[in-house]
Protein backbone atom coordinates (compact mmCIF):
# COMPACT_ATOMS: atom_id res chain seq x y z
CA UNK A 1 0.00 0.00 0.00
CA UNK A 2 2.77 2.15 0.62
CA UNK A 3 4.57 1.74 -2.20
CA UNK A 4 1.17 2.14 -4.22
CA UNK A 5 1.06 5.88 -2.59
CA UNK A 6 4.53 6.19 -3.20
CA UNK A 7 3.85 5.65 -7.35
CA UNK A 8 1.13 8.17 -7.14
CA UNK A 9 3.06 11.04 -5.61
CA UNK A 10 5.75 10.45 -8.18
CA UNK A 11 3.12 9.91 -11.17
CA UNK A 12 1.69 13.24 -9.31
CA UNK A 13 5.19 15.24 -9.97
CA UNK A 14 6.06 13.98 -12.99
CA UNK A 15 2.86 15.50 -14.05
CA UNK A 16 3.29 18.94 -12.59
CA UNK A 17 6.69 19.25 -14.28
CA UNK A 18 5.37 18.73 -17.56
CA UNK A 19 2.97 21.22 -17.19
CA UNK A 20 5.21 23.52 -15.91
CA UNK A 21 7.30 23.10 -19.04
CA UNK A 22 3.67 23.39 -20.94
CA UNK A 23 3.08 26.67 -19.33
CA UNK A 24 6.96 27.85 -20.05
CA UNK A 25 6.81 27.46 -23.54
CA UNK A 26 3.16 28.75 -23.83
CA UNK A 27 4.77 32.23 -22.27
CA UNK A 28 7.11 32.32 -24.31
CA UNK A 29 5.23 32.23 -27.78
CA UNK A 30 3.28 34.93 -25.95
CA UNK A 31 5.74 37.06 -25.10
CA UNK A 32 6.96 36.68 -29.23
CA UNK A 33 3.06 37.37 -30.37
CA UNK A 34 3.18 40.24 -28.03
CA UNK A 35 6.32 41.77 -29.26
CA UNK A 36 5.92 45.56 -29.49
CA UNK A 37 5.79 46.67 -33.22
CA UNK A 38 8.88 49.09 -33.85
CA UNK A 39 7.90 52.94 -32.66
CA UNK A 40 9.06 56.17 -34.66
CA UNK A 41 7.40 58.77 -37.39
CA UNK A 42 7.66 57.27 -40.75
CA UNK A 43 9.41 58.81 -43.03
CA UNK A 44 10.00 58.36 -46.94
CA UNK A 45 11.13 61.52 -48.22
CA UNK A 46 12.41 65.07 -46.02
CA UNK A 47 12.08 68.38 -48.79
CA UNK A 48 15.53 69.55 -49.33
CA UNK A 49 16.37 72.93 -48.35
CA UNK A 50 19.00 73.59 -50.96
CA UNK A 51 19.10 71.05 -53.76
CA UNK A 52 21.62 72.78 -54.99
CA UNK A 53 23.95 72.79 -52.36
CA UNK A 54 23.64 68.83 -52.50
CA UNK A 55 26.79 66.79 -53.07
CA UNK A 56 26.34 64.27 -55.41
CA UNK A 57 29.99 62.55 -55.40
CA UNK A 58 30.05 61.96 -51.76
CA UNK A 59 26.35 61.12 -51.39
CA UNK A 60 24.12 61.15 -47.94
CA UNK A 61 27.22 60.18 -46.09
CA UNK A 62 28.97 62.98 -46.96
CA UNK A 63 32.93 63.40 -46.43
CA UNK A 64 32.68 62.31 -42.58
CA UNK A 65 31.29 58.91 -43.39
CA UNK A 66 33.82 57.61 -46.30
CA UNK A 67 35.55 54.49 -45.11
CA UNK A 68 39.21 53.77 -43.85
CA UNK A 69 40.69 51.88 -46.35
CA UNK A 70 44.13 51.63 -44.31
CA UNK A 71 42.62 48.20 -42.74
CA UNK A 72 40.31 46.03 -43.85
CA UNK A 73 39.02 43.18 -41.86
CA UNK A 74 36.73 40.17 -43.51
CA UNK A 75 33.96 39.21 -40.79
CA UNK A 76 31.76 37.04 -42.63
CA UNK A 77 30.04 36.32 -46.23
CA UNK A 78 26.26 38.22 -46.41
CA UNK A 79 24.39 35.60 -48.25
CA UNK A 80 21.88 36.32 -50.88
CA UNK A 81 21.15 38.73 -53.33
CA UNK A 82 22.80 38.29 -56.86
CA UNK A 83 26.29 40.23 -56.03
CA UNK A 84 28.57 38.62 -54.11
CA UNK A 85 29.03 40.29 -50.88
CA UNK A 86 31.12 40.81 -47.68
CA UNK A 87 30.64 42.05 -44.17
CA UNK A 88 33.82 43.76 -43.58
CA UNK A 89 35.02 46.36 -40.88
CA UNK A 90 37.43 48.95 -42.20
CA UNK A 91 40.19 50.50 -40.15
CA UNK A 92 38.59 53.27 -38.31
CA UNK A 93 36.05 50.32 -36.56
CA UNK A 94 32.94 51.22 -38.93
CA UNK A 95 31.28 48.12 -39.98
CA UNK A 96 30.25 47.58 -44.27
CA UNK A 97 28.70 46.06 -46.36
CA UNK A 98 31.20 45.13 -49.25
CA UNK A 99 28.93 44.36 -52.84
CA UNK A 100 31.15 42.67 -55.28
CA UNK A 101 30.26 42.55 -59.46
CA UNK A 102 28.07 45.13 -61.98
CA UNK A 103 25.51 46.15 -59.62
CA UNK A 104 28.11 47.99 -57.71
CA UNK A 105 27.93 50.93 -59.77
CA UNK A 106 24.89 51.55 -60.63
CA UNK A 107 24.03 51.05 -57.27
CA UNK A 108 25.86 54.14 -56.08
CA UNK A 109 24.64 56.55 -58.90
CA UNK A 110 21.27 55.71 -58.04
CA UNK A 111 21.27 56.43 -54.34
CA UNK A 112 22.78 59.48 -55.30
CA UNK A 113 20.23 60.88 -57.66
CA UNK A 114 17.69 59.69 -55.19
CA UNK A 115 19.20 61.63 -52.34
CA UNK A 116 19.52 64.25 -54.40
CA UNK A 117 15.64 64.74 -54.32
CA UNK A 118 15.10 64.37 -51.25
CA UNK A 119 14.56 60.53 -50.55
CA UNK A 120 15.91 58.82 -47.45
CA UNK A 121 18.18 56.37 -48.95
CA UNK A 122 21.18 53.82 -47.26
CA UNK A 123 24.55 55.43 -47.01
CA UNK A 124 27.41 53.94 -49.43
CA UNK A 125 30.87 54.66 -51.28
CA UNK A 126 32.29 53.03 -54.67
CA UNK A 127 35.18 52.08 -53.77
CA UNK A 128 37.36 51.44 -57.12
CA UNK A 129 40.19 49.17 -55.92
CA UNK A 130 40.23 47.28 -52.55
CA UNK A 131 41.65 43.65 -50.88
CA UNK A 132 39.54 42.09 -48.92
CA UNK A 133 42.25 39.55 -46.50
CA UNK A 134 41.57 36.20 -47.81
CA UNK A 135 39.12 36.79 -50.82
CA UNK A 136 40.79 38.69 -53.04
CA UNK A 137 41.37 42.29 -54.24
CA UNK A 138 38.29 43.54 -56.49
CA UNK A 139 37.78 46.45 -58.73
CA UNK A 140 34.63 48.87 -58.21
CA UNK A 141 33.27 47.26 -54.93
CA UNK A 142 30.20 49.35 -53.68
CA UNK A 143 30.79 49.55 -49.62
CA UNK A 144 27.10 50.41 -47.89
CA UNK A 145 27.49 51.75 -44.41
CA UNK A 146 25.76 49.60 -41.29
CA UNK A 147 25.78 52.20 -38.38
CA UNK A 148 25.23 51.04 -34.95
CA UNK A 149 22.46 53.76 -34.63
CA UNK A 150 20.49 52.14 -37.24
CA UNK A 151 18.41 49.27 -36.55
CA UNK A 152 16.89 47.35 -39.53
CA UNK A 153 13.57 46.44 -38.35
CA UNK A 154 12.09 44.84 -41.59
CA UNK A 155 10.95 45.17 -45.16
CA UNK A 156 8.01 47.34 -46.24
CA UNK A 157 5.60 46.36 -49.16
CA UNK A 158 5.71 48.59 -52.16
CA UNK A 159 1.46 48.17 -51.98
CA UNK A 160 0.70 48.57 -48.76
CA UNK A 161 2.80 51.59 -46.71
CA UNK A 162 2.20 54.88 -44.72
CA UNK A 163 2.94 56.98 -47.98
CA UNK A 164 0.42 55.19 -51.00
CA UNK A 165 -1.13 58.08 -52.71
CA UNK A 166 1.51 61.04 -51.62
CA UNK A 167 3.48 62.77 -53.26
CA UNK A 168 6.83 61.58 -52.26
CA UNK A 169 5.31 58.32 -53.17
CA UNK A 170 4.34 58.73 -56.79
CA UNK A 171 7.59 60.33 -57.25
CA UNK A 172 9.20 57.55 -56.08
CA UNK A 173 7.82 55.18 -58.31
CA UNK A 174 8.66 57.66 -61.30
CA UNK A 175 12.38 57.72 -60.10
CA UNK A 176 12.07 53.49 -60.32
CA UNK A 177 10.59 53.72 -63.98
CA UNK A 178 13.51 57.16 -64.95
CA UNK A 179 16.30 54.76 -63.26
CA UNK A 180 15.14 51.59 -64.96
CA UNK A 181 14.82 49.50 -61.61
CA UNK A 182 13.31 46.56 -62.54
CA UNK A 183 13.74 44.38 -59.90
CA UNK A 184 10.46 46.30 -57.92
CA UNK A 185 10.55 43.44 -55.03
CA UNK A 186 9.24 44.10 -51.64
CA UNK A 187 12.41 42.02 -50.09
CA UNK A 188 14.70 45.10 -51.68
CA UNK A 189 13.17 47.41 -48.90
CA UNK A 190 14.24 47.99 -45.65
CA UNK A 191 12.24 50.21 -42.62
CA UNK A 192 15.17 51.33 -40.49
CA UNK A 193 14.50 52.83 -36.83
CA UNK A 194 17.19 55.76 -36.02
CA UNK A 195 16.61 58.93 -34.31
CA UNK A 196 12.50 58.03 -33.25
CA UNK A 197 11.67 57.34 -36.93
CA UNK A 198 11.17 54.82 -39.14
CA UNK A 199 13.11 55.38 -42.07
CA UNK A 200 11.46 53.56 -45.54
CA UNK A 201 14.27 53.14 -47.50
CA UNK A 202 15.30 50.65 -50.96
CA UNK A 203 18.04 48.89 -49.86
CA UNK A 204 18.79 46.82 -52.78
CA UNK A 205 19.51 49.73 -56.31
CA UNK A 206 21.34 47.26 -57.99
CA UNK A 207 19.35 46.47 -61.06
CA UNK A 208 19.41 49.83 -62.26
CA UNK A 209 20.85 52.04 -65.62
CA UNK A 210 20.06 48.69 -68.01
CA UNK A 211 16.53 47.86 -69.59
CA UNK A 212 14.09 45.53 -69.67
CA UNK A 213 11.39 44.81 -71.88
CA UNK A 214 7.90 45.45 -71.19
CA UNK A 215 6.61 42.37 -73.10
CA UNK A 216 6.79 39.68 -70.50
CA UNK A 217 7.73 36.99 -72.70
CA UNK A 218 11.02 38.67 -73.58
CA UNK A 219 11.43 39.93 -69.79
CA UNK A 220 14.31 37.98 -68.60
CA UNK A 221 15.84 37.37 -71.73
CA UNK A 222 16.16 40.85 -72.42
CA UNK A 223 16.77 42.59 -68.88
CA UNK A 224 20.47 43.79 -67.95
CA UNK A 225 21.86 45.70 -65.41
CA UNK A 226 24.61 48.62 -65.62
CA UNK A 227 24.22 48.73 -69.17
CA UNK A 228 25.09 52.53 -69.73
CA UNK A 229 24.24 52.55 -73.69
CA UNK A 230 21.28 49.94 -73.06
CA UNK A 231 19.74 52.75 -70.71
CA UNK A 232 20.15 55.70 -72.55
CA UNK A 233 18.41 53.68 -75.80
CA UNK A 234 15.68 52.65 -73.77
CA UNK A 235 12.40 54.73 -74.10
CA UNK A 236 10.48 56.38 -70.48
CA UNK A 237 7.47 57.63 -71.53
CA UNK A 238 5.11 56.37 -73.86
CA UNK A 239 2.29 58.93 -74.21
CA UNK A 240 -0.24 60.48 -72.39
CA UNK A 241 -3.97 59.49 -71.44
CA UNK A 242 -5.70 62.63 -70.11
CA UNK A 243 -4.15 63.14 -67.02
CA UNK A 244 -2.50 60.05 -66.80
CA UNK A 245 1.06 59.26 -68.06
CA UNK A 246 2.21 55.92 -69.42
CA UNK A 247 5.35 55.39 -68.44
CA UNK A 248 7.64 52.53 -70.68
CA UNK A 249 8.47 50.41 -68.06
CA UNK A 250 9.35 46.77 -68.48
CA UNK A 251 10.06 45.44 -64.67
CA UNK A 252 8.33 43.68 -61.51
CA UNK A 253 5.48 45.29 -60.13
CA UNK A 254 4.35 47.27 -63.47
CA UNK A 255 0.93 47.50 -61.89
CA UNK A 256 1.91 50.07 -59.92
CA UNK A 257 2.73 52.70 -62.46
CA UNK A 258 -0.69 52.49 -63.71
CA UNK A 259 -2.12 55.22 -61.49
CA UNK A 260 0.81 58.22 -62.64
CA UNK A 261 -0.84 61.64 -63.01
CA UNK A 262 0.37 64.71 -64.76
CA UNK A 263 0.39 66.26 -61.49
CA UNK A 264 2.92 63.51 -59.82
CA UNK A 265 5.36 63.62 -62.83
CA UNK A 266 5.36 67.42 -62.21
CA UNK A 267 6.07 67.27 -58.82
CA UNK A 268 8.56 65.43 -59.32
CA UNK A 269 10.35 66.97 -62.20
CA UNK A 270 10.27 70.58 -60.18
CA UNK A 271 13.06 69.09 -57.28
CA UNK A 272 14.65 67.45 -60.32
CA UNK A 273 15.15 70.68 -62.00
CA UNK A 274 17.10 71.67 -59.55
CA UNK A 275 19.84 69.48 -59.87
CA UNK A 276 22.89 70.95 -62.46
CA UNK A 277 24.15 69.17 -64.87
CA UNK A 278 27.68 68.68 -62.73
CA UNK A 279 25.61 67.42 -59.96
CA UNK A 280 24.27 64.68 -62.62
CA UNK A 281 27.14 64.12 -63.60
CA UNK A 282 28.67 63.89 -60.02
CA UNK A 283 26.21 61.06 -59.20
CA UNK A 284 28.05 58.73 -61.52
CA UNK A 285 31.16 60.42 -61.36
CA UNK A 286 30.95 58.90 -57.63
CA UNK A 287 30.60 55.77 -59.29
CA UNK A 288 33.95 55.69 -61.22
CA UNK A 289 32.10 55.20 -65.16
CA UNK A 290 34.63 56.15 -67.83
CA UNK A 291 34.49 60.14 -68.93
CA UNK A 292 31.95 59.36 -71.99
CA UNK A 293 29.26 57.03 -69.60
CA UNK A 294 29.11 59.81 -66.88
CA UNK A 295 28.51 61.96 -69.99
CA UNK A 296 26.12 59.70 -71.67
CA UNK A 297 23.83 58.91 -68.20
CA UNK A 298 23.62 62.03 -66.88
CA UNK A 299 22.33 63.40 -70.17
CA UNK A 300 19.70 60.66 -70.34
CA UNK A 301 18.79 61.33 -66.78
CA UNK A 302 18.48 64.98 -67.68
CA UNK A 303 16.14 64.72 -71.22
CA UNK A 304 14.14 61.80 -68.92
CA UNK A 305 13.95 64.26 -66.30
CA UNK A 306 12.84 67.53 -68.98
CA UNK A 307 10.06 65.33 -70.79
CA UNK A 308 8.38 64.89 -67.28
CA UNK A 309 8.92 69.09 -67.27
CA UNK A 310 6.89 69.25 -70.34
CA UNK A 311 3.80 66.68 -70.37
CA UNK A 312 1.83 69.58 -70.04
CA UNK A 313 2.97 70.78 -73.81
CA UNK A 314 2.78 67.24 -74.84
CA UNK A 315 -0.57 67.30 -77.07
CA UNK A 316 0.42 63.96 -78.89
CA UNK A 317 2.87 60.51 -78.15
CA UNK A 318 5.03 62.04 -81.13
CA UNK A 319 6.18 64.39 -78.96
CA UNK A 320 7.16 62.00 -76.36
CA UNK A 321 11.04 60.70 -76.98
């Protein structure tokens, strides 16, 4: 009898231990459900107070962000992506974000540009010679900036954000079509917290200055990637429908250039205006192209940037390059 009692209170605390682990684990998946969404005003795009004061080599970093190149140290392989790339710290301690291969340039020009008007954008540097200790030395690496102040907190949906309908918005999605971004993916955007906001930012401009063709069949066959003469053959607009604007655009996510007004190409072309020429041409200066491609894109990027200027004088698709 007493060892029958003796089974039971055992049975009896086996039991309550189990639950007790039950109950642990059901708090925690709690506690992860529960987890406080990231806090901070949202921001897309801040109106520049002197566009023309903006410098375009050097980018939102400026001169007191440019990395140390007197060390480099190799931390660990970032996989992913379709450029090979690095997490490296350089000598001064900062911690990058090394992108190997042909979306390194264009990359950099188009944060530049996109800077340039205003848009919150990542901080990075093209870096035209560097050795990375035990993978090799590489020519034209872009190097993207990963400040401890910054905390990436997710990827925001190019249909569903704070900013569908605005301004800044619409613009933004006329920059995508005037860079030739194709790759429109949601997984290329990054919400960063810094400062109490929440910064909505594309983190991924590497499939940019090629062309693509709008005729899905053809898509992938035909899409390339820092492709200066491809880009600056490519059309932008193809005509106008009232007061909407076609725009020629051959990538992901082509649905959403189908609600473009007059009145967002406008907006947009009035901070574009502002830029000079040698700012255009610093943007991909910054990117170390040859003489005659800095030539060639910033002119493109300038007539794209004048036919949004004049859609109000456009009475017929002739008239649209």
């Amino acid at each position: 009898m007493r060892a029958s009692k003796f089974r039971s209170v055992i049975l009896l605390a086996i039991i309550l231990c189990l639950s007790s682990v039950d109950v642990g684990v059901v708090a925690k998946q709690k506690q992860k459900k529960t987890k406080q969404a990231p806090s901070g005003t949202a921001v897309m795009w801040e109106r520049p107070s002197n566009i023309s004061s903006r410098d375009l080599f050097l980018g939102p970093g400026g001169a007191s962000m440019r990395p140390d190149l007197r060390r480099i140290t190799f931390i660990k392989e970032e996989k992913g992506g379709y450029s090979k790339k690095y997490l490296i710290r350089d000598a001064s301690g900062r911690e990058w974000v090394a992108k190997i291969g042909k979306e390194a340039q264009s990359e950099t020009s188009a944060i530049r540009l996109l800077w340039g008007v205003g848009y919150l954008t990542e901080v990075n540097y093209l870096v035209p010679r560097v050795t990375i200790p035990g993978k090799g030395t590489f020519n034209n690496v872009r190097f993207e900036a990963r400040p401890e102040s910054w905390d990436r907190v997710g990827e925001w949906k190019w249909k569903r954000n704070p900013f569908v309908g605005t301004p800044e918005y619409q613009g933004l999605k006329i920059m995508m079509a005037m860079i030739n971004n194709w790759d429109l993916k949601d997984s290329n955007n990054e919400i960063i917290q810094t400062n109490g906001e929440l910064r909505y930012v594309i983190s991924d401009l590497g499939a940019t200055f090629g062309h693509a063709s709008t005729t899905p069949l053809f898509w992938r066959l035909t899409r390339s990637r820092n492709n200066p003469q491809k880009y600056t053959g490519a059309k932008f607009l193809d005509k106008v429908k009232g007061d909407r604007v076609v725009l020629h655009f051959g990538g992901k996510n082509r649905g959403l250039m189908k609600d473009i007004t007059i009145r967002d190409a406008q907006w947009l072309s009035g901070w574009l205006s502002q830029l000079s020429d040698q700012q255009l041409r610093d943007a991909f200066r910054a990117a170390n192209y040859r003489p005659d491609q800095i030539n060639m894109l910033a002119r493109a990027v300038r007539e794209r940037s004048n036919e949004l200027r004049d859609l109000r004088r456009a009475e017929q698709i002739g008239r649209l390059r």
